[in-house]
C-alpha atoms as a PDB file:
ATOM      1  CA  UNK A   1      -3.112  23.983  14.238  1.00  0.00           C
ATOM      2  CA  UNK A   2      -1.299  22.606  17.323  1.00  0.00           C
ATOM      3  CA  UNK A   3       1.613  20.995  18.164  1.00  0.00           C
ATOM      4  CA  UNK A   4       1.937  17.356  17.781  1.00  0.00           C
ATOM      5  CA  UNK A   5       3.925  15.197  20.361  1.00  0.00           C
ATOM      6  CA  UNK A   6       6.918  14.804  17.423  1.00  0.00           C
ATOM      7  CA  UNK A   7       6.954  18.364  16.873  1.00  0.00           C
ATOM      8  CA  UNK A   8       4.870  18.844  13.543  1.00  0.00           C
ATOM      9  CA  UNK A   9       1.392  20.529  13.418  1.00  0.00           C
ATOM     10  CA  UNK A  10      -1.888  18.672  13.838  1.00  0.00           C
ATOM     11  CA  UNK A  11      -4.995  19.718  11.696  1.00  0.00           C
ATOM     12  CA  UNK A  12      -8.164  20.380  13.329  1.00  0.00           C
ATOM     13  CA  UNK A  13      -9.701  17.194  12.665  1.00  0.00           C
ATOM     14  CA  UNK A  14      -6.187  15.302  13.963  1.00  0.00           C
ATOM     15  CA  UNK A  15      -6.578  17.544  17.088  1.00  0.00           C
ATOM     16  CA  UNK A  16     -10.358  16.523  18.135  1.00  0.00           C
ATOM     17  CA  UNK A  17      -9.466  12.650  16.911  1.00  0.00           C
ATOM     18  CA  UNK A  18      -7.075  12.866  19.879  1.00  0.00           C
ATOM     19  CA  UNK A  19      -9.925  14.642  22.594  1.00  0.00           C
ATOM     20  CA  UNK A  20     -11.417  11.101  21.220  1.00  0.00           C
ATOM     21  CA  UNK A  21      -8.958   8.708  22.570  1.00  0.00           C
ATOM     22  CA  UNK A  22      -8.558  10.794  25.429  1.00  0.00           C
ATOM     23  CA  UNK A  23     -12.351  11.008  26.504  1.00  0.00           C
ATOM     24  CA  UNK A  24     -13.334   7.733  25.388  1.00  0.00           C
ATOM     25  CA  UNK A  25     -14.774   5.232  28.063  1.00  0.00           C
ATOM     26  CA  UNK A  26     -15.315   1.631  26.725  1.00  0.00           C
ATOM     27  CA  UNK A  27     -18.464   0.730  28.878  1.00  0.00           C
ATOM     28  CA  UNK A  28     -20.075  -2.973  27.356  1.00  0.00           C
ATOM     29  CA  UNK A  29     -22.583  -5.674  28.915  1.00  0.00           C
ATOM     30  CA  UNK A  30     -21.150  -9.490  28.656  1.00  0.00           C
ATOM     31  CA  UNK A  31     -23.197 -10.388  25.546  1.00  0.00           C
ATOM     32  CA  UNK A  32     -21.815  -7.660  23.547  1.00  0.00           C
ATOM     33  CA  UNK A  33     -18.227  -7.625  24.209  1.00  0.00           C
ATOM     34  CA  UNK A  34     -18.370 -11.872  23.854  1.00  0.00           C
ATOM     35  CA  UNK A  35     -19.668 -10.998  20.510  1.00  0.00           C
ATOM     36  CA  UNK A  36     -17.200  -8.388  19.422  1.00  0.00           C
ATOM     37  CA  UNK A  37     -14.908  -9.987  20.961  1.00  0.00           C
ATOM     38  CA  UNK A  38     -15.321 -12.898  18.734  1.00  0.00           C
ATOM     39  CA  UNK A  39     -15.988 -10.919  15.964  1.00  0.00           C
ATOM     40  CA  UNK A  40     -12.611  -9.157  15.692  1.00  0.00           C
ATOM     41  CA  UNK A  41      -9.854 -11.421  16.532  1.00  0.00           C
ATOM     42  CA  UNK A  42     -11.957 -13.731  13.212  1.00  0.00           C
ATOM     43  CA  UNK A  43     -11.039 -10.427  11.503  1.00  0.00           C
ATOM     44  CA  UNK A  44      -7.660 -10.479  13.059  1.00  0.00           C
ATOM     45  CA  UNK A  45      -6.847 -14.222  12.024  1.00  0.00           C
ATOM     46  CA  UNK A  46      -8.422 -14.696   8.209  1.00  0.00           C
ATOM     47  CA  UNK A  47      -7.452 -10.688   6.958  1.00  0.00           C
ATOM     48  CA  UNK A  48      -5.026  -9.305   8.834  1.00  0.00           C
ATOM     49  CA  UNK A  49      -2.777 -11.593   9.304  1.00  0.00           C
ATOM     50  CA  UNK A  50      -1.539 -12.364   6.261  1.00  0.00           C
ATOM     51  CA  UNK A  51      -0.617  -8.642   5.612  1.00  0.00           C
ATOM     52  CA  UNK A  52       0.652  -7.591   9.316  1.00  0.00           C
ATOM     53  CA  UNK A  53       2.767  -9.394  11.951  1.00  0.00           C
ATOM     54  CA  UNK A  54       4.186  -6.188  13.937  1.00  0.00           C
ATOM     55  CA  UNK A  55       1.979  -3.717  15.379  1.00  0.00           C
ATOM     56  CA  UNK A  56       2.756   0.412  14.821  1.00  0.00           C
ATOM     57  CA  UNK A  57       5.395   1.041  16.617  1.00  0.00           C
ATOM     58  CA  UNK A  58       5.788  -1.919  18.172  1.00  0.00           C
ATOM     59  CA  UNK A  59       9.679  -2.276  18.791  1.00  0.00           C
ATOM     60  CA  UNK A  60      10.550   1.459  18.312  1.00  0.00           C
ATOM     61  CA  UNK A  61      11.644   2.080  21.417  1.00  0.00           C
ATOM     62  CA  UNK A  62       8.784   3.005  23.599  1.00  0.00           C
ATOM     63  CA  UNK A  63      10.765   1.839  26.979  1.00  0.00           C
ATOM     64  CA  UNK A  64       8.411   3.185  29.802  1.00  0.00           C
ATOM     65  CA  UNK A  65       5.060   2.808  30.131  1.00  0.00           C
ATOM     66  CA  UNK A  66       3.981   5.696  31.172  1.00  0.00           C
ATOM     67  CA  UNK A  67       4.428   8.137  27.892  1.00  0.00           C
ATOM     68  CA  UNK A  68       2.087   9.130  25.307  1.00  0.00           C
ATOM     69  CA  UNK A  69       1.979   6.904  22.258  1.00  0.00           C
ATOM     70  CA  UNK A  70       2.339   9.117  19.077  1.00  0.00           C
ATOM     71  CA  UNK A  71      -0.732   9.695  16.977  1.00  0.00           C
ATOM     72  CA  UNK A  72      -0.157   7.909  13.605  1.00  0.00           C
ATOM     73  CA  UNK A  73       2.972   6.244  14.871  1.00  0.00           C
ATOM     74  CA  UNK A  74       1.542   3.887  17.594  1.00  0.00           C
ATOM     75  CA  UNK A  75      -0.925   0.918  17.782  1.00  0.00           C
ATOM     76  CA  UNK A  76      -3.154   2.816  19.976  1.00  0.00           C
ATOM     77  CA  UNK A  77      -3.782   5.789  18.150  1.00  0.00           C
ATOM     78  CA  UNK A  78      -3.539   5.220  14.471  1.00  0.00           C
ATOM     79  CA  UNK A  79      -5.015   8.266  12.775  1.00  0.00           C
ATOM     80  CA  UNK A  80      -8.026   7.771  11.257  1.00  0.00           C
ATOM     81  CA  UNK A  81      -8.340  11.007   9.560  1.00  0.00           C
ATOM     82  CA  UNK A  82      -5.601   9.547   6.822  1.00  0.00           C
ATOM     83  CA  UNK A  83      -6.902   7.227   3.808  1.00  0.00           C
ATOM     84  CA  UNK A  84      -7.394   3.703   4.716  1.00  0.00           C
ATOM     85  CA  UNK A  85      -3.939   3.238   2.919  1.00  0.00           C
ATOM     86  CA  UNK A  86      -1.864   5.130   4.968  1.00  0.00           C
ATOM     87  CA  UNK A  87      -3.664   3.853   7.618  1.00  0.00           C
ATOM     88  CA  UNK A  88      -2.926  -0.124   7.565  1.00  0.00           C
ATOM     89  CA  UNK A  89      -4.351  -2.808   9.850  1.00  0.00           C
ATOM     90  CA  UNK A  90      -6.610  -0.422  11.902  1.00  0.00           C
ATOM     91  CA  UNK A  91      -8.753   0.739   8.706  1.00  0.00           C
ATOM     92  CA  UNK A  92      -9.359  -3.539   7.677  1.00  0.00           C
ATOM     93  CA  UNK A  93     -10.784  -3.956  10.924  1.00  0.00           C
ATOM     94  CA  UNK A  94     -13.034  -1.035  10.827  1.00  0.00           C
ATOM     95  CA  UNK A  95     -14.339  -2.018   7.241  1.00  0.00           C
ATOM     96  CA  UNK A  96     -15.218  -5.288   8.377  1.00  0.00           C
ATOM     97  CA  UNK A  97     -16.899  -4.383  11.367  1.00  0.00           C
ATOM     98  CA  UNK A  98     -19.135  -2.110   9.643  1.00  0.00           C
ATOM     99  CA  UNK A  99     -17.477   1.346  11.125  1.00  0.00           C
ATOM    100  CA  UNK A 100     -15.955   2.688   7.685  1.00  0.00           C
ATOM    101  CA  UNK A 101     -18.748   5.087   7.066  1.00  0.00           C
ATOM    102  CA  UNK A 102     -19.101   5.772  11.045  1.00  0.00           C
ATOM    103  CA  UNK A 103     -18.507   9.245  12.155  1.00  0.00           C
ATOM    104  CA  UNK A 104     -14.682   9.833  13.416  1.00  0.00           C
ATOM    105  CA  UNK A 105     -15.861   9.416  17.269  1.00  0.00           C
ATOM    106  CA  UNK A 106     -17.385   6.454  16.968  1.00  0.00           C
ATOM    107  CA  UNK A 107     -14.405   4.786  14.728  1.00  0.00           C
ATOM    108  CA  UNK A 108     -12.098   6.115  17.633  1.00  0.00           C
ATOM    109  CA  UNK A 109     -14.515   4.882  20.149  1.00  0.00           C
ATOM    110  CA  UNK A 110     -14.242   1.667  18.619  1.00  0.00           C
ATOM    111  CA  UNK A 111     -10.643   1.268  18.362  1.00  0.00           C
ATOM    112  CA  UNK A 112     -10.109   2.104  22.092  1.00  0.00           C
ATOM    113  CA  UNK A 113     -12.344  -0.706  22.848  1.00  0.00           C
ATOM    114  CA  UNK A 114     -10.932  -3.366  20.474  1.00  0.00           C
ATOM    115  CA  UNK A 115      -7.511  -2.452  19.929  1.00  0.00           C
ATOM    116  CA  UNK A 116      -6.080  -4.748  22.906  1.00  0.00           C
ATOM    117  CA  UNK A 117      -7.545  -7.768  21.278  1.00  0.00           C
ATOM    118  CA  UNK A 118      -6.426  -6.852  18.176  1.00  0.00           C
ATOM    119  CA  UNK A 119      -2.778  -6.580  20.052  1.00  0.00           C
ATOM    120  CA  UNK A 120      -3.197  -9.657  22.006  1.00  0.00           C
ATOM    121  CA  UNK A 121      -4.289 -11.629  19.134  1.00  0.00           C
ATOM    122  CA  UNK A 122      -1.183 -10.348  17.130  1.00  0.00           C
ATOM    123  CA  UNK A 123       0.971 -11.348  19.085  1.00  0.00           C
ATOM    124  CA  UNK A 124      -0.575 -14.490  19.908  1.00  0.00           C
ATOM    125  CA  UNK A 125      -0.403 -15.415  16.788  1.00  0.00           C
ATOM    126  CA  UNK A 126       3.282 -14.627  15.702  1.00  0.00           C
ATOM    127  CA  UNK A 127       4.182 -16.730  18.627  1.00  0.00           C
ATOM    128  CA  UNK A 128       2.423 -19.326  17.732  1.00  0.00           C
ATOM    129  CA  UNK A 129       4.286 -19.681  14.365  1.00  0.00           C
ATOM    130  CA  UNK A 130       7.354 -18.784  15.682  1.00  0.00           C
ATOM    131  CA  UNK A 131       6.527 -21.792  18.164  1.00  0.00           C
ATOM    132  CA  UNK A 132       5.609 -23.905  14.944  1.00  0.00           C
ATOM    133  CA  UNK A 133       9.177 -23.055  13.077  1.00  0.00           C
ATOM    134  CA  UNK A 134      11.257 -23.938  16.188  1.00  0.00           C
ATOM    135  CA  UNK A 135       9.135 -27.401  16.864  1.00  0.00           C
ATOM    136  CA  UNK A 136       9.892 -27.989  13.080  1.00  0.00           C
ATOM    137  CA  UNK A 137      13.395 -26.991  13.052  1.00  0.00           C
ATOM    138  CA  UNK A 138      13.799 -28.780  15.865  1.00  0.00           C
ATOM    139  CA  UNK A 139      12.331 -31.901  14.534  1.00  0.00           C
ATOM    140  CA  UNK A 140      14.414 -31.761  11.196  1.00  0.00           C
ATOM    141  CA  UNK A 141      17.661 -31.466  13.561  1.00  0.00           C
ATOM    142  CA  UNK A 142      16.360 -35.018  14.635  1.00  0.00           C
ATOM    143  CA  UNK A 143      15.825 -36.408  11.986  1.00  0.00           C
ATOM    144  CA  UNK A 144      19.107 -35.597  10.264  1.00  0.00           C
ATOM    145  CA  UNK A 145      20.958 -36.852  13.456  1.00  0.00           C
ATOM    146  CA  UNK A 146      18.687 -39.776  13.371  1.00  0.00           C
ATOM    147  CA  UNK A 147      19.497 -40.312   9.303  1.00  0.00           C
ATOM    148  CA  UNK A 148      23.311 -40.008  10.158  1.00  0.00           C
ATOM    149  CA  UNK A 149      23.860 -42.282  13.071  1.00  0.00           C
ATOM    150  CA  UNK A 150      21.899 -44.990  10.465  1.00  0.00           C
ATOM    151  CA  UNK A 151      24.157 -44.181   7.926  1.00  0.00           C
ATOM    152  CA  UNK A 152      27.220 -44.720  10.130  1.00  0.00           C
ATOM    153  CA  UNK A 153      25.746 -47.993  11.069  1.00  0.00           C
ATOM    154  CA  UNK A 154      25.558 -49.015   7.721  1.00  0.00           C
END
């Protein structure tokens, strides 16, 4: 076993998961990625969603750009060596794109090449509601200065 980044032990399998991320190149033609693409922020919108609006360690912290995200504790590098439970968000979008049953390289393959959508349309997303409760906050505050000035009228 070696060393992890937050000081525990890695198992073997953890260990080569990592070599994974590390020596994965995401090479696609146009047609395929459009079609991925496509593919996985639909997964994104109708089943993860409704389950996940913060990424792994999103918010914990991670100031500079530059360090090593955490295997298991970052959006990145979830460890797919865990039960889809433990797991979260990552494991839903491999089940629905088929890669459950794949090998552990080619899950981690596929991660590294869809994971930024998958942030992207996160995020997207929560701002968009967030943009949708300040437009209707916003709008009520109207209206209720819109009812008052009538009623002092009246």
């Amino acid at each position: 076993m070696s060393p992890s980044e937050d000081g525990g032990s890695l198992s073997a399998e953890q260990t080569r998961l990592l070599g994974y991320y590390e020596e994965s190149v995401i090479v696609q033609n146009k047609k395929t990625r459009s079609a991925g693409d496509k593919a996985v922020r639909h997964i994104v919108r109708t089943h993860v969603w409704s389950t996940t609006k913060f990424l792994t360690g999103e918010g914990c912290g991670r100031v500079m750009k530059h360090c090593t995200p955490t295997l298991g504790k970052s959006h990145e590098r979830p460890d797919l060596t865990q039960s889809s439970e433990n797991v979260g968000y990552p494991c839903v979008i491999l089940d629905y794109c088929g890669q459950k049953d794949k090998p552990l390289k080619d899950r981690a393959r596929y991660w590294k090449t869809w994971e930024s959508i998958v942030r992207h349309e996160i995020q997207v997303k929560r701002a968009n509601v967030m943009k949708k409760v300040k437009d209707t906050l916003n709008e009520s505050k109207y209206v209720d200065l819109y009812a008052l000035s009538y009623i002092e009228c009246v």
